[in-house]
PDB file of N, CA and C in Angstrom:
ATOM      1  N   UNK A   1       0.830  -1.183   0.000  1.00  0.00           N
ATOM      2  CA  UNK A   1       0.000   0.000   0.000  1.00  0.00           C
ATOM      3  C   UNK A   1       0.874   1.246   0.000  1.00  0.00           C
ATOM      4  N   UNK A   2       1.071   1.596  -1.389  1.00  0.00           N
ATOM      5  CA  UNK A   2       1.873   2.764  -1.145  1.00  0.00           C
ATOM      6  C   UNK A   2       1.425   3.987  -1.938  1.00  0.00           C
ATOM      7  N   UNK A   3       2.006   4.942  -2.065  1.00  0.00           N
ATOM      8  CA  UNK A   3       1.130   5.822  -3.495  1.00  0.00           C
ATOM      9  C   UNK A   3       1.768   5.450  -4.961  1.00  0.00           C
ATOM     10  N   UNK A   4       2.305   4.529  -5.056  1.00  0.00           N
ATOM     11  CA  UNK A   4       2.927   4.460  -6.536  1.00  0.00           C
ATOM     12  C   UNK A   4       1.527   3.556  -7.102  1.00  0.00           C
ATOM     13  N   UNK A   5       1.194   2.248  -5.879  1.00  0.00           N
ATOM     14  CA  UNK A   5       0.353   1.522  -6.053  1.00  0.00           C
ATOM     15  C   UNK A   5      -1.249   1.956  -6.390  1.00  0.00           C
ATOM     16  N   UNK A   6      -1.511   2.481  -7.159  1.00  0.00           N
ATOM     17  CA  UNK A   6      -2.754   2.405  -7.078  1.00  0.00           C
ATOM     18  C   UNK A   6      -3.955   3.675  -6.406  1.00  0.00           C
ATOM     19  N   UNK A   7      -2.484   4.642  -5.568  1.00  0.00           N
ATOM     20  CA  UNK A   7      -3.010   5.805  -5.278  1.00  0.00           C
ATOM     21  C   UNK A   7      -3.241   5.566  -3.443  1.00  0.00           C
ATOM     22  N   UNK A   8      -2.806   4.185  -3.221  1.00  0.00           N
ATOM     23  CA  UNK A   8      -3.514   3.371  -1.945  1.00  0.00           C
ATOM     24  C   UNK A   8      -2.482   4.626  -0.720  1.00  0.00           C
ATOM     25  N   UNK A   9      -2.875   4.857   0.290  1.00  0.00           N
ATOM     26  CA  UNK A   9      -2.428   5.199   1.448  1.00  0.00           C
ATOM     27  C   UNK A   9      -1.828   4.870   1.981  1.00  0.00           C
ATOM     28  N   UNK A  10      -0.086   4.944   2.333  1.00  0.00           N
ATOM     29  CA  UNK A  10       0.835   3.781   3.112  1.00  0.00           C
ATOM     30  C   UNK A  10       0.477   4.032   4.400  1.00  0.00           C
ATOM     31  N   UNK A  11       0.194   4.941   4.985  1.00  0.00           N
ATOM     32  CA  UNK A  11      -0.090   5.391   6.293  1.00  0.00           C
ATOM     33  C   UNK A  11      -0.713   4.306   6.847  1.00  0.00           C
ATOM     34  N   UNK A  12      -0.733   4.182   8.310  1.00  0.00           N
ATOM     35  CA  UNK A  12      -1.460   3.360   9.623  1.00  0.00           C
ATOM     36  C   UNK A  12      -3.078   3.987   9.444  1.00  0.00           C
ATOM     37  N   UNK A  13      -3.699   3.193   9.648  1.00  0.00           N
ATOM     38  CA  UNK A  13      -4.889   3.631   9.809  1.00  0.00           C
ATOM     39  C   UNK A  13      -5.579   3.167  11.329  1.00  0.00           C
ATOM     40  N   UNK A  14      -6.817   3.504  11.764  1.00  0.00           N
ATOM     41  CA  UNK A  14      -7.128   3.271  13.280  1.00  0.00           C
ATOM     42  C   UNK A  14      -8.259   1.935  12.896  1.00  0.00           C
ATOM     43  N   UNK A  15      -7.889   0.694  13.367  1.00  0.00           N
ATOM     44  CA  UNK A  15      -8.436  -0.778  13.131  1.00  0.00           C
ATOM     45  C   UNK A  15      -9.546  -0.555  14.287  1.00  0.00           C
ATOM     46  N   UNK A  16      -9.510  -0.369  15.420  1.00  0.00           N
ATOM     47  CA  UNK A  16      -9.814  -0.791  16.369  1.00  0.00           C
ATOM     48  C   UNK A  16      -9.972   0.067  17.910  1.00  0.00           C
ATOM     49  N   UNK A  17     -10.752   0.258  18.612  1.00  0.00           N
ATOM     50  CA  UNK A  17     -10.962   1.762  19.661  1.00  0.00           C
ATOM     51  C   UNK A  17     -11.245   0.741  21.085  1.00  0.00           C
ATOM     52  N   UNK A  18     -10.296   1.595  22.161  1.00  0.00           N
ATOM     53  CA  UNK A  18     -10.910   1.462  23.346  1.00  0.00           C
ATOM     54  C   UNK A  18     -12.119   2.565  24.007  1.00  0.00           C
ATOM     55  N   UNK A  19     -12.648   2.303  25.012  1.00  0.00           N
ATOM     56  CA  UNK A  19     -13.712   3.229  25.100  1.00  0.00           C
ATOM     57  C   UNK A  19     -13.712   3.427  26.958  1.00  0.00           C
ATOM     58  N   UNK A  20     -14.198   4.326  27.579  1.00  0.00           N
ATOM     59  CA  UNK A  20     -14.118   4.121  29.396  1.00  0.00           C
ATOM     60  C   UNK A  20     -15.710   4.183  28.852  1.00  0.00           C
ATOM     61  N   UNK A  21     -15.989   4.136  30.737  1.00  0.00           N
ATOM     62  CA  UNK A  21     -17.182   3.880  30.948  1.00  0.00           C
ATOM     63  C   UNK A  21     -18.035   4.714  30.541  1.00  0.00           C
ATOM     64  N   UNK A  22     -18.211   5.783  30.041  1.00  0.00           N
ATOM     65  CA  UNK A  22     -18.816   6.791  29.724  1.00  0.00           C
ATOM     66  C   UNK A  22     -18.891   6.888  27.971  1.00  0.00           C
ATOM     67  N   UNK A  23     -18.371   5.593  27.259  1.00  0.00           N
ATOM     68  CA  UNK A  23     -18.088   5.616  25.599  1.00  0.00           C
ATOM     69  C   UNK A  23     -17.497   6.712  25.245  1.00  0.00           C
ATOM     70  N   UNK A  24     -16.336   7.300  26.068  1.00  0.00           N
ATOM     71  CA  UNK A  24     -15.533   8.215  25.419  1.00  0.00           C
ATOM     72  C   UNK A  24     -14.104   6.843  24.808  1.00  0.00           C
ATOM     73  N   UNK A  25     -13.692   7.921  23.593  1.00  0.00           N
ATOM     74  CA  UNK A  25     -12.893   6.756  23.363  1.00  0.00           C
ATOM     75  C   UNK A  25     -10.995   7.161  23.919  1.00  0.00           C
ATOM     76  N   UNK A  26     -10.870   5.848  24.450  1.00  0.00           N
ATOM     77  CA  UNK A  26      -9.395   6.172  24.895  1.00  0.00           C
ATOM     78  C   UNK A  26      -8.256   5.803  24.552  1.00  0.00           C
ATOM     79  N   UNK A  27      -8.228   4.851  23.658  1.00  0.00           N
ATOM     80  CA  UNK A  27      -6.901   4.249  23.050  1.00  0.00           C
ATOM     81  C   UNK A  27      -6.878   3.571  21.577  1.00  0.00           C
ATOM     82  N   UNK A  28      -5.964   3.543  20.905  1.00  0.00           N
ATOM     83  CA  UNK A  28      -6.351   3.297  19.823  1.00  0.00           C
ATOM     84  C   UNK A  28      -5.528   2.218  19.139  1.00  0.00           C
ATOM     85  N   UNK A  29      -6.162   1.223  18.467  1.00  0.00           N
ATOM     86  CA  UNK A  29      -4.975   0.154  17.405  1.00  0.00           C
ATOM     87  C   UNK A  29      -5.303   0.233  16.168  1.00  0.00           C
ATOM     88  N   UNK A  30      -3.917   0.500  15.791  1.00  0.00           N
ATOM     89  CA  UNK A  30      -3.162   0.878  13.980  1.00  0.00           C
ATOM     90  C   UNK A  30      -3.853  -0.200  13.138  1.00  0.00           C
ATOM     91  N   UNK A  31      -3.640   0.207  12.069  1.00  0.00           N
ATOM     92  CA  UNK A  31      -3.169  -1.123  11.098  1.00  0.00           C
ATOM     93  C   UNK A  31      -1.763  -1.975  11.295  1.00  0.00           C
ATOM     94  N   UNK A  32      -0.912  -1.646  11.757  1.00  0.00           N
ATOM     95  CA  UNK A  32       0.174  -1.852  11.915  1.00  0.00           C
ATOM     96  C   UNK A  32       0.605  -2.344  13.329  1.00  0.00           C
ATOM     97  N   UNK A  33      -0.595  -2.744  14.137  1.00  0.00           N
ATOM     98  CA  UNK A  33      -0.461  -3.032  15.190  1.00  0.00           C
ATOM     99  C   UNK A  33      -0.244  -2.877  16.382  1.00  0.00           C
ATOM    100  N   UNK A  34      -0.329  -1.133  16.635  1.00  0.00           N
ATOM    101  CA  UNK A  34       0.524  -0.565  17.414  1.00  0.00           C
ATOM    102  C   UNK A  34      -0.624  -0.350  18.203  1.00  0.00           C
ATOM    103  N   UNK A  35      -0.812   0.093  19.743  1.00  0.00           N
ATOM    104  CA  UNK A  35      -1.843   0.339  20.780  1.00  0.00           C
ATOM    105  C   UNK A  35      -1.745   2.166  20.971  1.00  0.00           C
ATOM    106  N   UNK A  36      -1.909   2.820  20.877  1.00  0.00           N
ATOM    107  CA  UNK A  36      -1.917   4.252  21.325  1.00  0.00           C
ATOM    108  C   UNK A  36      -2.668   5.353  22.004  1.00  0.00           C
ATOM    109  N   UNK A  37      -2.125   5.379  23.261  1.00  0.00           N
ATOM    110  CA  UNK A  37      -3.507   6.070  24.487  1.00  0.00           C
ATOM    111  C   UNK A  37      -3.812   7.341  23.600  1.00  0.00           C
ATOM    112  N   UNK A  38      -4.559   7.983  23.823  1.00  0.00           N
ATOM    113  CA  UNK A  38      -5.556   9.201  23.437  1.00  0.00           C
ATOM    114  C   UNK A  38      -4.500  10.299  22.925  1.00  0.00           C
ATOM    115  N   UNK A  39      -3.407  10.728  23.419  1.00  0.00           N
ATOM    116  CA  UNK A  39      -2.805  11.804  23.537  1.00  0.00           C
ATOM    117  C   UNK A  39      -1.666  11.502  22.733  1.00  0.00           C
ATOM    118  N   UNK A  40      -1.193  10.151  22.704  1.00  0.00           N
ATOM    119  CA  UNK A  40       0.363   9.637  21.292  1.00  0.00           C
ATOM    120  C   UNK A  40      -0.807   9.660  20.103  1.00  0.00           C
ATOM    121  N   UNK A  41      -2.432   9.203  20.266  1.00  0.00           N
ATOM    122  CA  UNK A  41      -2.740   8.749  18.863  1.00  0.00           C
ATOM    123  C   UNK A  41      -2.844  10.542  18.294  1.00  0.00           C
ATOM    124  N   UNK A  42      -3.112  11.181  19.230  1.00  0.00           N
ATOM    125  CA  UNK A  42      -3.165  12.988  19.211  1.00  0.00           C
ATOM    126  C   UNK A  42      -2.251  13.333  18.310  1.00  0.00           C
ATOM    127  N   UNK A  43      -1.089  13.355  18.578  1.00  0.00           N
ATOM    128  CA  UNK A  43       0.421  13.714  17.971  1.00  0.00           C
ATOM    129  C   UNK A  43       0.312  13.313  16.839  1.00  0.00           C
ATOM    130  N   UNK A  44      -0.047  11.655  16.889  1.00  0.00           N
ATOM    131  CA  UNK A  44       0.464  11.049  15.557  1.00  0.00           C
ATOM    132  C   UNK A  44      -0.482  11.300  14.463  1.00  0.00           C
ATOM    133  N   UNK A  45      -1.937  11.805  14.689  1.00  0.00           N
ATOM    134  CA  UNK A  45      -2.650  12.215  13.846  1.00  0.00           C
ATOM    135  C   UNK A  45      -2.279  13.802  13.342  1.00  0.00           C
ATOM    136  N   UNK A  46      -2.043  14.068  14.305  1.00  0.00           N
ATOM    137  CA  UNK A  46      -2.043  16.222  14.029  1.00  0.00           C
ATOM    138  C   UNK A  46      -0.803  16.017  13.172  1.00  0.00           C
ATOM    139  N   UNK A  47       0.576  15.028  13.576  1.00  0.00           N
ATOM    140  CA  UNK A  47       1.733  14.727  12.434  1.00  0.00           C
ATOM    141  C   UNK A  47       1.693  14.602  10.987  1.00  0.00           C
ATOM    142  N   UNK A  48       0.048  14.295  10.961  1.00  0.00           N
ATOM    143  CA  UNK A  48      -0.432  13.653   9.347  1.00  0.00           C
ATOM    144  C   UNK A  48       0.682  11.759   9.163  1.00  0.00           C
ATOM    145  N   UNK A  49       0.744  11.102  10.430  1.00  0.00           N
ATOM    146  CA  UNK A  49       1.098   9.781  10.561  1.00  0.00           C
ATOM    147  C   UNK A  49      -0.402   8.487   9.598  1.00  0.00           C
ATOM    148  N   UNK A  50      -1.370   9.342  10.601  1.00  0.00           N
ATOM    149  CA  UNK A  50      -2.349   8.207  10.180  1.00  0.00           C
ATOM    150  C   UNK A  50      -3.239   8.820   9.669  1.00  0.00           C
ATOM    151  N   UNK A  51      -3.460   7.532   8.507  1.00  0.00           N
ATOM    152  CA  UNK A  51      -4.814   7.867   7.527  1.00  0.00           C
ATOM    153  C   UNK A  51      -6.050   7.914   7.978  1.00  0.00           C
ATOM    154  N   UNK A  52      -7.020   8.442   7.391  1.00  0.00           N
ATOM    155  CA  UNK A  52      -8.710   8.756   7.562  1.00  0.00           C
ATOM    156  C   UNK A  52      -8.818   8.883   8.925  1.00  0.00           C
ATOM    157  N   UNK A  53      -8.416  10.061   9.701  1.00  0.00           N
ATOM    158  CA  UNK A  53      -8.739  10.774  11.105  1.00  0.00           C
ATOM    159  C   UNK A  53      -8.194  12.006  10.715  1.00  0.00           C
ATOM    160  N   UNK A  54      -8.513  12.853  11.695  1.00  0.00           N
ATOM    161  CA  UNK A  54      -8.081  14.213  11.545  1.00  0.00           C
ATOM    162  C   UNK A  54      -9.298  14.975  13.079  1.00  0.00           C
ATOM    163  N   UNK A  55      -7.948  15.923  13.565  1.00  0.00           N
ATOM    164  CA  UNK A  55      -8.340  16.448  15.127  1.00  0.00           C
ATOM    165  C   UNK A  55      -9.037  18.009  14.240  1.00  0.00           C
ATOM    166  N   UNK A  56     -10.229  18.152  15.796  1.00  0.00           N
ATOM    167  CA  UNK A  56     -10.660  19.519  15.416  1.00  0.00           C
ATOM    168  C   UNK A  56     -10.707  20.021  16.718  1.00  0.00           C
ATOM    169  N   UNK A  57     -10.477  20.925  17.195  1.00  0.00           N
ATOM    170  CA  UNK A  57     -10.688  22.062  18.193  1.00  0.00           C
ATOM    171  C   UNK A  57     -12.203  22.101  18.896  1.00  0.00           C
ATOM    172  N   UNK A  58     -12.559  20.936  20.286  1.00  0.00           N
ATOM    173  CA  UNK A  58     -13.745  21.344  20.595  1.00  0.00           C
ATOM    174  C   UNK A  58     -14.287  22.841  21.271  1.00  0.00           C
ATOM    175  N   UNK A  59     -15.584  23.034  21.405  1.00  0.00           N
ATOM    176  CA  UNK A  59     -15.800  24.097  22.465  1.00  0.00           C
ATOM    177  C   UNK A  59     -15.645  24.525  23.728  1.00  0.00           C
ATOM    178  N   UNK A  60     -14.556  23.468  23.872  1.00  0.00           N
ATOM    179  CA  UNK A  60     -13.821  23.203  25.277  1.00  0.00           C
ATOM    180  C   UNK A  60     -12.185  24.186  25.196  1.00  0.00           C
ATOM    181  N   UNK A  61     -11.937  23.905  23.816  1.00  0.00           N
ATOM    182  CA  UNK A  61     -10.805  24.545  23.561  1.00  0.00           C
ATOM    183  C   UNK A  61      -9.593  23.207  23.221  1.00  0.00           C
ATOM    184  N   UNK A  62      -9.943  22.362  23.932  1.00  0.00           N
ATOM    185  CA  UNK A  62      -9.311  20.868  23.336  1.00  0.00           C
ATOM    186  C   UNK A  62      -9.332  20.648  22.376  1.00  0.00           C
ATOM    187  N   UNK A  63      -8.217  19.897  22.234  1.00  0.00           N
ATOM    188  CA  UNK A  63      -8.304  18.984  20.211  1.00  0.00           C
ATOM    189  C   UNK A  63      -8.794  17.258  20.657  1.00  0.00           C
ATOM    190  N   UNK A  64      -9.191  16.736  19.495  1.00  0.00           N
ATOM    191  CA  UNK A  64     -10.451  15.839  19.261  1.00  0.00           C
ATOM    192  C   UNK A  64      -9.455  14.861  18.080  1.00  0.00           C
ATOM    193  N   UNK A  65     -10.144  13.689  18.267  1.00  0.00           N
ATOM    194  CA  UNK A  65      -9.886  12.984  16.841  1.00  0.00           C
ATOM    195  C   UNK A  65     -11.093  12.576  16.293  1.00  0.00           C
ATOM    196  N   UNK A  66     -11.152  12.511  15.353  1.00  0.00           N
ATOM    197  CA  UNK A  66     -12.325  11.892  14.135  1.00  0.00           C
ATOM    198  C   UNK A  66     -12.678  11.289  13.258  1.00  0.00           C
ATOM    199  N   UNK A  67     -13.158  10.813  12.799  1.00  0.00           N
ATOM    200  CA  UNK A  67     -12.792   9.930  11.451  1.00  0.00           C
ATOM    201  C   UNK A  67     -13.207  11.082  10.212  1.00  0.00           C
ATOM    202  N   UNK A  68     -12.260  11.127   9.187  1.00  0.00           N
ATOM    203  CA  UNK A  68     -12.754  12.213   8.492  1.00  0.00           C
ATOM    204  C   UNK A  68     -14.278  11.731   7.466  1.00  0.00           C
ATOM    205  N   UNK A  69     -14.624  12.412   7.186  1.00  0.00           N
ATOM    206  CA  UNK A  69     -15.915  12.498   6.591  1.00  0.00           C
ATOM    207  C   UNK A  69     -15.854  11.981   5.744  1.00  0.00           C
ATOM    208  N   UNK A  70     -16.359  11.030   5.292  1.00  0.00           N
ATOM    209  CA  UNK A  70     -16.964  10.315   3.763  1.00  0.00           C
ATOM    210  C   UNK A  70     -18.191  10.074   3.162  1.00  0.00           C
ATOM    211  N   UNK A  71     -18.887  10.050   4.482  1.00  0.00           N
ATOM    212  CA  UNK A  71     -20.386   9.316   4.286  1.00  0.00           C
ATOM    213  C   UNK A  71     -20.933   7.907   4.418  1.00  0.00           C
ATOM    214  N   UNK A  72     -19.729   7.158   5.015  1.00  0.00           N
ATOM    215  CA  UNK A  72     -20.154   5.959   5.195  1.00  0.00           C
ATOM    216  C   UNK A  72     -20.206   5.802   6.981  1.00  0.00           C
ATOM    217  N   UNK A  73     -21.330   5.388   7.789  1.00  0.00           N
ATOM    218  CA  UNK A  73     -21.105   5.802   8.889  1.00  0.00           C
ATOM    219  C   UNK A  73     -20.556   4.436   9.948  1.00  0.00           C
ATOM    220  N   UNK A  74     -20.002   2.923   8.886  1.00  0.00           N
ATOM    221  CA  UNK A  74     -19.732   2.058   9.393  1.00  0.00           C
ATOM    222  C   UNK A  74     -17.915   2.325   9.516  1.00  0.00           C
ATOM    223  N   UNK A  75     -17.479   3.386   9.234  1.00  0.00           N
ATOM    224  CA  UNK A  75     -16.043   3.503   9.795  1.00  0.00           C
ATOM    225  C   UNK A  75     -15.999   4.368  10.495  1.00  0.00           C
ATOM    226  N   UNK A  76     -16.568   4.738  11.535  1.00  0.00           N
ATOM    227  CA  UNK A  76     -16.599   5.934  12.175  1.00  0.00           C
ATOM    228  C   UNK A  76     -15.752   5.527  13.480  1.00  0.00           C
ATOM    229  N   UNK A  77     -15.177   6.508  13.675  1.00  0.00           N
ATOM    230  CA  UNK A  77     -14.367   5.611  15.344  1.00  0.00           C
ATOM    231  C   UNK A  77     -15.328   5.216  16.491  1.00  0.00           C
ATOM    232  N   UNK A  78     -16.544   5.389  16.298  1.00  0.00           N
ATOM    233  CA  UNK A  78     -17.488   5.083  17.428  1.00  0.00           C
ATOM    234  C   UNK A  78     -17.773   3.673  16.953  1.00  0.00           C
ATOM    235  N   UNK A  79     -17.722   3.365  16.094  1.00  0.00           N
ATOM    236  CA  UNK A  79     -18.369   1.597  15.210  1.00  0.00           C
ATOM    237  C   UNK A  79     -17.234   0.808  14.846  1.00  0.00           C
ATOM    238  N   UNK A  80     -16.347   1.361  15.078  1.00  0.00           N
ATOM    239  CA  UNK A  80     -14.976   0.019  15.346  1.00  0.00           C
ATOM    240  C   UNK A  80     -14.783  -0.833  16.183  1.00  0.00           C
ATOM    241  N   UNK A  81     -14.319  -1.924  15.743  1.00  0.00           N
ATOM    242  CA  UNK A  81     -14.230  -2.784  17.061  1.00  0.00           C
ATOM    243  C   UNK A  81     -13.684  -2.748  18.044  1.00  0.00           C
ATOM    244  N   UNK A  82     -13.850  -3.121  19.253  1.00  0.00           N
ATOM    245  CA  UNK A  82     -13.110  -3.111  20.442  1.00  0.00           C
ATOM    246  C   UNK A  82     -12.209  -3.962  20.885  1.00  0.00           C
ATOM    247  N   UNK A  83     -11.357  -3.663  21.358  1.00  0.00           N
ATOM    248  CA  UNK A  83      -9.660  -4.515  21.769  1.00  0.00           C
ATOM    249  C   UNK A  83      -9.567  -4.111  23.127  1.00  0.00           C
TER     250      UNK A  83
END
């Protein structure tokens, strides 16, 4: 998966979400296998590391992660599976 291939995305993408008791989500696993609490997956998204997420600035004044917008609502980081 690279961009020569096909246009495909080499980047990590987010497989899989932890959640606390309240369904906020707290940790995250790559494509690539990696586990990342809330605040490394932070970095590594705002870095432009991983594909289809992207942080926005809540009304809190905090940054957020998201799944970016497509229109399909079965990849959303709330409908991923849990690890």
């Amino acid at each position: 998966m690279n961009d020569f291939n096909g246009g495909q995305d080499a980047r990590e993408h987010i497989v899989a979400v932890q959640k606390d008791g309240d369904g906020d989500l707290t940790a995250f696993k790559t494509s690539g296998g990696r586990v990342l609490d809330y605040s490394t997956a932070l970095q590594e998204v705002q870095a432009g590391h991983i594909a289809g997420v992207n942080t926005f600035k809540g009304k809190d004044g905090e940054f957020y992660i998201r799944g970016d917008a497509d229109g399909d609502p079965t990849n959303n980081l709330d409908q991923l599976p849990l690890f």
